[in-house]
Every structure is written in structure tokens, then in C-alpha cells.
C-alpha atoms as a PDB file:
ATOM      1  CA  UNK A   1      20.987 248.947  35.860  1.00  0.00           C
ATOM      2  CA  UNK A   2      17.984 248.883  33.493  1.00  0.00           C
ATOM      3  CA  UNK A   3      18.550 248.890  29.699  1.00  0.00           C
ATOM      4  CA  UNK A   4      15.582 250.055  27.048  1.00  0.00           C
ATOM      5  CA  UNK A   5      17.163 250.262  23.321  1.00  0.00           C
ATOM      6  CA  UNK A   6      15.763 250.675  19.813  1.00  0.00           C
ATOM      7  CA  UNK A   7      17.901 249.633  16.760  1.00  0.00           C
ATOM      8  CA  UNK A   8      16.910 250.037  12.736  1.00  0.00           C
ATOM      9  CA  UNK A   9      18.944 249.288   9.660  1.00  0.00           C
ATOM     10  CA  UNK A  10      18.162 250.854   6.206  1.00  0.00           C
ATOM     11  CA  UNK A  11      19.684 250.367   2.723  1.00  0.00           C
ATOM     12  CA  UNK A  12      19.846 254.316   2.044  1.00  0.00           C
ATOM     13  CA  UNK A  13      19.365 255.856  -1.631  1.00  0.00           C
ATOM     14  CA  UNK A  14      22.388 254.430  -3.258  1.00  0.00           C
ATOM     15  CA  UNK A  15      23.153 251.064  -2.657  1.00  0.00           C
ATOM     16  CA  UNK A  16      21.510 247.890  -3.935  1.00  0.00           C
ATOM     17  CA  UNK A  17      21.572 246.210  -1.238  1.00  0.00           C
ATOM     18  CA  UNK A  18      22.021 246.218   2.561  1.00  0.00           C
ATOM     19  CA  UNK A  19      25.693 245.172   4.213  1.00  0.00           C
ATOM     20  CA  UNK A  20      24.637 246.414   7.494  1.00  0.00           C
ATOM     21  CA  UNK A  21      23.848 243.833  10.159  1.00  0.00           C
ATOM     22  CA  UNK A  22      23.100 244.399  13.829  1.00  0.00           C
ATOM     23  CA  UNK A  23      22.212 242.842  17.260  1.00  0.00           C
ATOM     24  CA  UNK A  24      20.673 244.264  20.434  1.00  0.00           C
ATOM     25  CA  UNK A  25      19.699 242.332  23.642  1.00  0.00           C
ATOM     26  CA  UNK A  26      18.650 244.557  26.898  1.00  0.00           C
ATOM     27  CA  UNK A  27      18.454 241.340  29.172  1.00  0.00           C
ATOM     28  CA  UNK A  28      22.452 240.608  28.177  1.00  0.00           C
ATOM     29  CA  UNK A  29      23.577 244.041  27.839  1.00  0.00           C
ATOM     30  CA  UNK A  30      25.192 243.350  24.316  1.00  0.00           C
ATOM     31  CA  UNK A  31      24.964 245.729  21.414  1.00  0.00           C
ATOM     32  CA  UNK A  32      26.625 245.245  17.902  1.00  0.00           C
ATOM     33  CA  UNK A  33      26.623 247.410  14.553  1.00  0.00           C
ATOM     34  CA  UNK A  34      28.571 245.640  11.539  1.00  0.00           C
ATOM     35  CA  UNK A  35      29.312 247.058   8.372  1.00  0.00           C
ATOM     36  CA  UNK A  36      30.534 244.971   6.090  1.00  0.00           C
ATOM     37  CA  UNK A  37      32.283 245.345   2.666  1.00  0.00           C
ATOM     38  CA  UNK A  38      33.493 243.017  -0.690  1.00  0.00           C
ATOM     39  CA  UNK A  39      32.381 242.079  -3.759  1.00  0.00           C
ATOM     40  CA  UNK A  40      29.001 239.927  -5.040  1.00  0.00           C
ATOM     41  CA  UNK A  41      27.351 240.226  -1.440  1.00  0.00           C
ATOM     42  CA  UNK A  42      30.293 239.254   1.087  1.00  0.00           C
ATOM     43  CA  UNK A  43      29.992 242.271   3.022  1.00  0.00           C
ATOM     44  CA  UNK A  44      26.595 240.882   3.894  1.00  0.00           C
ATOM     45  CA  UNK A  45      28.116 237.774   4.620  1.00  0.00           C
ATOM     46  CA  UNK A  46      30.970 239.051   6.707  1.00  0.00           C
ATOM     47  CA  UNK A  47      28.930 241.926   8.918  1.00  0.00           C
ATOM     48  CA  UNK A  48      26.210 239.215   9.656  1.00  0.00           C
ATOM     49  CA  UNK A  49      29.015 236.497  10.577  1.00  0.00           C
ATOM     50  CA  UNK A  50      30.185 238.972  12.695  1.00  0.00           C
ATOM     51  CA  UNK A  51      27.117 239.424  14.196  1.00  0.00           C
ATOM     52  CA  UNK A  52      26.361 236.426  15.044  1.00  0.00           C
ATOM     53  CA  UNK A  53      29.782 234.820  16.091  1.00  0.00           C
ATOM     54  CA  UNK A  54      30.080 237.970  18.600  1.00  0.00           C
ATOM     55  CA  UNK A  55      26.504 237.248  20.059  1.00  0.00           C
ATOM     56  CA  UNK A  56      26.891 233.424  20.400  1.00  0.00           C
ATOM     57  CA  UNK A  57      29.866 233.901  22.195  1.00  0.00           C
ATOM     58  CA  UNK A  58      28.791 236.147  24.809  1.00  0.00           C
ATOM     59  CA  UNK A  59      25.883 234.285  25.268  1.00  0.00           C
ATOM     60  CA  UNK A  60      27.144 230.934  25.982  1.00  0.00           C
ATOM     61  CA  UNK A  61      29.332 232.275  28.026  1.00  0.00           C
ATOM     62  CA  UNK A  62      27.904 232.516  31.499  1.00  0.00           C
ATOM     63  CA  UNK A  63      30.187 235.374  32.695  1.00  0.00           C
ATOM     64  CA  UNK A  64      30.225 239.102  30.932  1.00  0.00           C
ATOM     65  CA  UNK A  65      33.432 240.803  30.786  1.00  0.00           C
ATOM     66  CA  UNK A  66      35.209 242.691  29.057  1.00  0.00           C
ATOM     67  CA  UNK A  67      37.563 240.231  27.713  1.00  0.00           C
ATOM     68  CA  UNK A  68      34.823 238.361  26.710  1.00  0.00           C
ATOM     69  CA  UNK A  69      33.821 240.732  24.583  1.00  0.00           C
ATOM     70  CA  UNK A  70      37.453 241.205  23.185  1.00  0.00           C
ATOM     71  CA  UNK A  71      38.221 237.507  22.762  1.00  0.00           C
ATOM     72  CA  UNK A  72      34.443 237.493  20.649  1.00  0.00           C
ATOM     73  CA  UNK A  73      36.071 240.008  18.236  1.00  0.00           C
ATOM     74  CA  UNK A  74      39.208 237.851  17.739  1.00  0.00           C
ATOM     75  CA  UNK A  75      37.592 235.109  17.382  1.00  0.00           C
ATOM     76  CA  UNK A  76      34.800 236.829  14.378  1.00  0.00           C
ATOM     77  CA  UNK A  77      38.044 238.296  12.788  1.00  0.00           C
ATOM     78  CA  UNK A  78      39.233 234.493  12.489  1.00  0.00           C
ATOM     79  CA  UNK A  79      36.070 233.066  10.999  1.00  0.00           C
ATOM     80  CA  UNK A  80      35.621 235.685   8.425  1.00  0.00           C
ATOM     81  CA  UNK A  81      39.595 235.468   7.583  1.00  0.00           C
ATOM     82  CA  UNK A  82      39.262 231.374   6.912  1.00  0.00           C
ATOM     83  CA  UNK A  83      35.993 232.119   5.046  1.00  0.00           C
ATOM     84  CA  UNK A  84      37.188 234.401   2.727  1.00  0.00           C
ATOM     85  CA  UNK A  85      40.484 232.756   2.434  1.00  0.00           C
ATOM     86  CA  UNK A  86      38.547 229.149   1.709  1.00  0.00           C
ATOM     87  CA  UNK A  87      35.732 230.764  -0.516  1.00  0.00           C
ATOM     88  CA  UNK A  88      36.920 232.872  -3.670  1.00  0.00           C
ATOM     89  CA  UNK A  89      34.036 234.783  -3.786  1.00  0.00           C
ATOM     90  CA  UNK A  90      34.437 236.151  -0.466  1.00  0.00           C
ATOM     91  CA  UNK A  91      38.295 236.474  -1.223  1.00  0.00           C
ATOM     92  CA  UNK A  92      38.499 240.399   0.677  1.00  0.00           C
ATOM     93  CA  UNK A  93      35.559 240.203   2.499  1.00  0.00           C
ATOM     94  CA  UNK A  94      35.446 242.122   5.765  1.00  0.00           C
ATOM     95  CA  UNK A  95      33.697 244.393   8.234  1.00  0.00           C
ATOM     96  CA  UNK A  96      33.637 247.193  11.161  1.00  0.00           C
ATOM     97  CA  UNK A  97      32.711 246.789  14.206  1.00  0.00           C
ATOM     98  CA  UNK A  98      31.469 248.527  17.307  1.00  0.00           C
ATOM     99  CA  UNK A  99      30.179 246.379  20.378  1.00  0.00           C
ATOM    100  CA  UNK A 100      29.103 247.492  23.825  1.00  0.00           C
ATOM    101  CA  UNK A 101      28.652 244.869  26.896  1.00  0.00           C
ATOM    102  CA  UNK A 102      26.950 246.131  29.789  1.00  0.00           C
ATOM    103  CA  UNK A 103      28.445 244.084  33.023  1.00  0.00           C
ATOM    104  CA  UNK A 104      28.716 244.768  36.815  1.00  0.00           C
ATOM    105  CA  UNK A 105      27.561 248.114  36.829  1.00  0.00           C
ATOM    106  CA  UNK A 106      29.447 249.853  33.446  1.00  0.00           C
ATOM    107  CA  UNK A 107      29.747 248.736  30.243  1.00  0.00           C
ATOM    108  CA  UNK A 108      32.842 247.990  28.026  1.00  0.00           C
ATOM    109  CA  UNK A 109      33.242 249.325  24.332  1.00  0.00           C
ATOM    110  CA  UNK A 110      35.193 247.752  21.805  1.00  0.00           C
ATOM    111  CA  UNK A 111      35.611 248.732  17.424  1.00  0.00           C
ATOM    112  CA  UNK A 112      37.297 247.889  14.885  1.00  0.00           C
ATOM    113  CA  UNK A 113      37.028 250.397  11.663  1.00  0.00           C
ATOM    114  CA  UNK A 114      34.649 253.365  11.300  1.00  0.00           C
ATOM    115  CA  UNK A 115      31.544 252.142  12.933  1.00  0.00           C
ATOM    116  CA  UNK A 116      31.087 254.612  15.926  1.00  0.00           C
ATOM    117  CA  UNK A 117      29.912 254.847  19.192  1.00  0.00           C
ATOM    118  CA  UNK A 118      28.605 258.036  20.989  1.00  0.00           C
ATOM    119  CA  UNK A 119      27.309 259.490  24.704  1.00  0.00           C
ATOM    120  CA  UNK A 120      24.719 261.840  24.738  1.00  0.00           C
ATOM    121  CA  UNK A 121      24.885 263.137  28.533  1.00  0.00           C
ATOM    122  CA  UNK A 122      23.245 265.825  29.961  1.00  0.00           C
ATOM    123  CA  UNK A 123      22.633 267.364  26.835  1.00  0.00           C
ATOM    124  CA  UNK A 124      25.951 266.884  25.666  1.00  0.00           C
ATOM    125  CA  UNK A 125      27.271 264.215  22.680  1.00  0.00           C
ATOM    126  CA  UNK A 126      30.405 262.866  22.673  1.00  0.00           C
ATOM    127  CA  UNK A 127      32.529 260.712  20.428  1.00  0.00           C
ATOM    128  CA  UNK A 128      33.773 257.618  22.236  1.00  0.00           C
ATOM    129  CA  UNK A 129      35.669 255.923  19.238  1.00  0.00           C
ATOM    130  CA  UNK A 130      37.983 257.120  17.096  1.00  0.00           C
ATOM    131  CA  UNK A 131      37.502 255.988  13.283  1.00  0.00           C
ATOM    132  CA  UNK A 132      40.565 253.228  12.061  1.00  0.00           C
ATOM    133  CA  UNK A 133      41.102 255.591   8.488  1.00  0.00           C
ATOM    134  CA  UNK A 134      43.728 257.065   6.916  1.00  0.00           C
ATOM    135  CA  UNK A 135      42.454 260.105   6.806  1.00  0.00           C
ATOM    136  CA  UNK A 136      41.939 260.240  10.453  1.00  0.00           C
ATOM    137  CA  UNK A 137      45.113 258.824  11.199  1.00  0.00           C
ATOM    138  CA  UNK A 138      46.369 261.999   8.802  1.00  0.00           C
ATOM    139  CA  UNK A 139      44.169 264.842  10.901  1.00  0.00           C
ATOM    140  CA  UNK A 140      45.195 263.248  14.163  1.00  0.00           C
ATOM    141  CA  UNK A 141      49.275 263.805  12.959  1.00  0.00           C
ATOM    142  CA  UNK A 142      48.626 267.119  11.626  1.00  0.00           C
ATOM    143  CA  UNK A 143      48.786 266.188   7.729  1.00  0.00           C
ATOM    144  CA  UNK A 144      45.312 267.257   6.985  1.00  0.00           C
ATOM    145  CA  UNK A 145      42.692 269.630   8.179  1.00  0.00           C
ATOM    146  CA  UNK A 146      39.260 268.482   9.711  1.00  0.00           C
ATOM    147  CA  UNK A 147      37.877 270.346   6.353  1.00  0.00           C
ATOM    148  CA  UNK A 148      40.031 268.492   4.287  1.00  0.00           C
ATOM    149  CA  UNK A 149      39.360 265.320   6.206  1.00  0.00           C
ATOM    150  CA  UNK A 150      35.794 265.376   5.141  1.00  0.00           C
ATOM    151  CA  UNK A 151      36.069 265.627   1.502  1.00  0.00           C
ATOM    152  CA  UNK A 152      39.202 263.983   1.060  1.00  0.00           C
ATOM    153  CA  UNK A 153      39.233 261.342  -1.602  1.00  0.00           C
ATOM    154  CA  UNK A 154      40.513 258.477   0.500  1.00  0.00           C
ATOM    155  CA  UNK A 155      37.698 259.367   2.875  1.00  0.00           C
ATOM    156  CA  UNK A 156      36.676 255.729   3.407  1.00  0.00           C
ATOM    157  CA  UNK A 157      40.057 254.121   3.464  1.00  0.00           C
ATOM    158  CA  UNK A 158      40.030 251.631   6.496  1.00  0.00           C
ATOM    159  CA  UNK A 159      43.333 250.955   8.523  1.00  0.00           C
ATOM    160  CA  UNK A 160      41.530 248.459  10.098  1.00  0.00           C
ATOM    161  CA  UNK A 161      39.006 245.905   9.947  1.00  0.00           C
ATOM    162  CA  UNK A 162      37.568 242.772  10.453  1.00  0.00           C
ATOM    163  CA  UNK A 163      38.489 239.575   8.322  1.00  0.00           C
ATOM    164  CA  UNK A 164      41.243 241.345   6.259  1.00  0.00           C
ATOM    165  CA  UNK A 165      44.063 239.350   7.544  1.00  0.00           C
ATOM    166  CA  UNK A 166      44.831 236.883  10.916  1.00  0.00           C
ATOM    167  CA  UNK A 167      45.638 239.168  13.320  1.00  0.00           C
ATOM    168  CA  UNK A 168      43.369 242.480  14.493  1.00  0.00           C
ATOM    169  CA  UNK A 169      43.795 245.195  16.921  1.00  0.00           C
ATOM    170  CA  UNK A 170      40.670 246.093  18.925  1.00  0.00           C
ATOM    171  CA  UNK A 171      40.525 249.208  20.798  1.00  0.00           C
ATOM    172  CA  UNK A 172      38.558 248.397  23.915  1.00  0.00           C
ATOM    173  CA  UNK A 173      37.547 250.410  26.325  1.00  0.00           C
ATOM    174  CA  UNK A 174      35.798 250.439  29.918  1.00  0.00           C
ATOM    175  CA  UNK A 175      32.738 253.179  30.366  1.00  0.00           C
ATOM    176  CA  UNK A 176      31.146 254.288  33.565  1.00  0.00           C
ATOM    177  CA  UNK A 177      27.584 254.563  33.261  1.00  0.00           C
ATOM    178  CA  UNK A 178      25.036 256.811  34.583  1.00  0.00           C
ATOM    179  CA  UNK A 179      21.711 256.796  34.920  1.00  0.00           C
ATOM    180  CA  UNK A 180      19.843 258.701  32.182  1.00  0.00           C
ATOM    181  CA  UNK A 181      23.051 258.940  29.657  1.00  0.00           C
ATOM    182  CA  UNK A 182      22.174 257.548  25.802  1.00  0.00           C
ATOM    183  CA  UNK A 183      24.560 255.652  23.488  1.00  0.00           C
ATOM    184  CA  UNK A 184      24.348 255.423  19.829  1.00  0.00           C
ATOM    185  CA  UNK A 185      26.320 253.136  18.057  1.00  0.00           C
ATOM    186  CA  UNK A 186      26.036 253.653  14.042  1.00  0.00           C
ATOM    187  CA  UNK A 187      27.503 252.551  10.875  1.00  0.00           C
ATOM    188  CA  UNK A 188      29.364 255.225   8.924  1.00  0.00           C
ATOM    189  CA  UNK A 189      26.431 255.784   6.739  1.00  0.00           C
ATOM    190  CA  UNK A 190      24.923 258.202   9.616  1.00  0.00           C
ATOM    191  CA  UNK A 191      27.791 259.676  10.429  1.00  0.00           C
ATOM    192  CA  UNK A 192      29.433 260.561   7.294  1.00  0.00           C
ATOM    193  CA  UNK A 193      26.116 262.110   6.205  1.00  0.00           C
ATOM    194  CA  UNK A 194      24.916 263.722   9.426  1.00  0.00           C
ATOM    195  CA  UNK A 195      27.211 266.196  11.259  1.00  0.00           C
ATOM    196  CA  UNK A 196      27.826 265.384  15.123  1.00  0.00           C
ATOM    197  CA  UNK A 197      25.916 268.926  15.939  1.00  0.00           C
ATOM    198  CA  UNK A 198      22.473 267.124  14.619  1.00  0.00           C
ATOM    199  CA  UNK A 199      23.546 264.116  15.874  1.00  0.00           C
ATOM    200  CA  UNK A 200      23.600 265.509  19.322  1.00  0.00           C
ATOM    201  CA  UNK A 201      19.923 267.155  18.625  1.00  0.00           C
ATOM    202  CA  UNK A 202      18.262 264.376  16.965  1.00  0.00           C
ATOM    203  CA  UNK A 203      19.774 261.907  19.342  1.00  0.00           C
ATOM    204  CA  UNK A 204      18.200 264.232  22.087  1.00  0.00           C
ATOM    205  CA  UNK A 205      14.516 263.302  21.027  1.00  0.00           C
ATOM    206  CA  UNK A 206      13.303 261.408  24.548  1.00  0.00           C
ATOM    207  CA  UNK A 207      11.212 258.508  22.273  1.00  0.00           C
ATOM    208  CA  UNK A 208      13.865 256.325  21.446  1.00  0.00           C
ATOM    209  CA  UNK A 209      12.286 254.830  18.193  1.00  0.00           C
ATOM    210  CA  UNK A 210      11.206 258.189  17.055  1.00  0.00           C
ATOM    211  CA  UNK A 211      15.044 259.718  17.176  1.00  0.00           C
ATOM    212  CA  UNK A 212      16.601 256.479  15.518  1.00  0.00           C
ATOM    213  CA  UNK A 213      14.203 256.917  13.100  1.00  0.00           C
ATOM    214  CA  UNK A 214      14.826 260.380  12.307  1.00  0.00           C
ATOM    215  CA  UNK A 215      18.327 260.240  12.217  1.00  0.00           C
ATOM    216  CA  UNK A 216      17.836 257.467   9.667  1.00  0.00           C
ATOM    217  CA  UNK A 217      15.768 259.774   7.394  1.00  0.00           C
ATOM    218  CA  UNK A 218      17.784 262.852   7.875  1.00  0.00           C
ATOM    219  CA  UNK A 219      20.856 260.531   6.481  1.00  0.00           C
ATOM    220  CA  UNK A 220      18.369 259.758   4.019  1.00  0.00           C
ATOM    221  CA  UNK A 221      17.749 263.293   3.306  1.00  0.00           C
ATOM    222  CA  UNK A 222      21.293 264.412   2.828  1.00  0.00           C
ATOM    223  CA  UNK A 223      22.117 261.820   0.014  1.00  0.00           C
ATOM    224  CA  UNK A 224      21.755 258.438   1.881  1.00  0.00           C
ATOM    225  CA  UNK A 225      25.336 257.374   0.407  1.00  0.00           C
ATOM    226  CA  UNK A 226      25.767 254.135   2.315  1.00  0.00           C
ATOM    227  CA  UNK A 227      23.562 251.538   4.283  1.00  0.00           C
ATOM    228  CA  UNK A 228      22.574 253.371   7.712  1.00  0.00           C
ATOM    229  CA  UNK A 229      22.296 251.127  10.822  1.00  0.00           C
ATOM    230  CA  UNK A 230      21.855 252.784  14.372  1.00  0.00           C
ATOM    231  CA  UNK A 231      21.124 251.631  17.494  1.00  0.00           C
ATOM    232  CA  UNK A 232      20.053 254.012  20.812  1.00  0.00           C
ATOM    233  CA  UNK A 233      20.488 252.498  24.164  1.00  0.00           C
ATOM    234  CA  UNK A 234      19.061 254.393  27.381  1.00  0.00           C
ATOM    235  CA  UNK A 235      20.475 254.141  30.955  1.00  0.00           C
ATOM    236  CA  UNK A 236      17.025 253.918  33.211  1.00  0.00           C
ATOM    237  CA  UNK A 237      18.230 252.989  36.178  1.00  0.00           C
END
């Protein structure tokens, strides 16, 4: 199986700063987008501890598996908890994220929060993760409408997240991969301001740097509200 991925972060129109943070290694197989929240910079801080506690971990150990990649996650969620519990001005400081490890033939997908992850197979995009909000938790019950969903004022609500408190769920899951699929893995900052139909089209453009790109400015385009991170990864062979 041979991996070829592109990955760019940008600050959008509205923020100050950037709490994106991301990783991408084709020789591992390991893909992370972070996106991190709290006061006077600790999203920063949290999404690029994240980052990097997931990434050491996986590649000091010599064996990828999916519980690797799941014990990473539980083991970022209890850095970021000590550090914000230990440092008042990270006190609430946490972070999404949405991983993919590429082992023995498939991959395994893990996320925690909003962050998403996507296929785009024979022409066709589909969601692989299902966003950790209230309001999602409120379409998927019934309570609210996917038109309602989108403009509702608790919009950005996580239920989960890293760093928040000790204990995290992670919803993991094991992929089959195929030769000539795309991923996309992206913070909410793409996908809250580009709809999955233009996803699916952009993500479509064969240069890999070119379609990241574009998505980026299209998010851009539409009001940039949040940081935008994405990351395309191609199945060769």
C-alpha cells in the first residue's frame, strides 16, 4: 500500500490566531487534525500537545495497530487534563481529534469531537465520523431537523473532547482500503462552512495540493469563521 498526502492549516478571516495543529507521515501511515479550544492561547497549546503526544507514541512504538492508536488518544487526553488542571491559564483547555493509522493492509480511524474524516470513492464522498455535539446528538434522536441543526445556536457545543476531564470515549473504527479511494480529515472550520456536496467536488480535483488548497479558500470565501486545517491522503497502490 502506497500513501501520497498533502495537508495545510490556515487561520481563516476571523480569528486572531491559529488553534489548529496537524501531523502527516506517508512512511508511518499516521494522520492527525487537532482543533483546539480555551482561553489566552491554550487551544494552541492543547491541539499541538495532542499532536505531538499522538505522533511520539506511534512512533516509538515499533508495532501499528489499532490499539495503538487508541491507547495514544488516552494517553493525549491525560496530558492535556494534568496540564490544564496544574496550569490556571490553561484551566479548560481542550481539543478534537481525528487520527487515521494505516497498518497491515487497512487503516484504523479514531475522533474525538467535531473534527471529521471523509472517503471520496469512486466519485462518491462519504462521512466516516459522526460529530460528538449536541446538536447532532439532537438530529440523530429526532429533536431537531438537519435545517435546524445547521443554524442552531448551540451549533458548536461539544459532547466530547480532549483534555476536558480524566476519562474520554474514542470512537474507533477499522477501514478497508482500496486502491485509488481519498480521505480528508478536516477541522470543523471546512466543514461547517463548506457543504459535503462541494466537498465531494473539490475533494475530486486529482492534484492533491491544488484541491486542499481550494477547499481552504472556498471556506475562506464563505466567511472563513474558524481556523481551517485539512489534510488529503491518496490510496496509490
Amino acid at each position: 500500500m502506497k500513501l501520497a498526502s498533502f495537508g495545510k492549516t490556515n487561520v481563516g478571516m476571523k480569528r486572531p490566531h491559529n488553534e489548529d495543529a496537524f501531523y502527516r507521515n506517508d512512511t508511518v501511515g499516521l494522520y492527525i487534525v487537532a482543533d483546539g479550544m480555551g482561553g489566552h492561547k491554550a487551544g494552541e497549546v492543547a491541539s499541538n500537545m495532542a499532536v505531538d503526544s499522538i505522533k511520539n507514541y506511534i512512533l516509538n512504538h515499533a508495532k501499528s495497530t489499532e490499539q495503538a492508536l487508541v491507547d495514544s488518544i488516552y494517553v493525549s487526553n491525560g496530558l492535556i487534563f494534568k496540564s490544564a488542571s496544574a496550569n490556571p491559564q490553561y484551566n479548560g483547555m481542550g481539543t478534537t481529534i481525528v487520527s487515521m493509522l494505516f497498518h497491515n493492509g487497512g487503516a484504523t480511524l479514531c475522533h474525538v469531537g467535531d473534527s471529521r474524516a471523509y472517503v471520496l470513492s469512486e466519485g462518491k464522498l462519504v462521512k466516516l465520523t459522526e460529530d460528538h455535539t449536541y446538536v447532532n446528538e439532537q438530529f440523530r434522536t429526532g429533536l431537531i431537523t438537519q435545517q435546524q441543526m445547521e443554524t442552531h445556536a448551540m451549533r458548536n457545543v461539544l459532547t466530547r473532547s480532549l483534555g476536558f476531564s480524566e476519562q474520554v470515549r474514542v470512537e474507533a473504527q477499522k477501514l478497508s482500503v482500496h486502491a485509488g479511494d481519498r480521505y480528508l480529515l478536516c477541522s470543523d472550520g471546512l466543514s461547517h462552512m463548506v457543504a459535503d456536496d462541494v466537498i465531494a467536488e473539490l475533494c475530486g480535483i486529482p492534484d492533491a495540493v491544488h484541491a486542499v488548497s481550494t477547499l481552504i479558500d472556498v471556506a475562506n470565501t464563505n466567511g472563513g469563521d474558524d481556523n481551517i486545517t485539512v489534510i488529503v491522503i491518496d490510496i496509490a497502490e
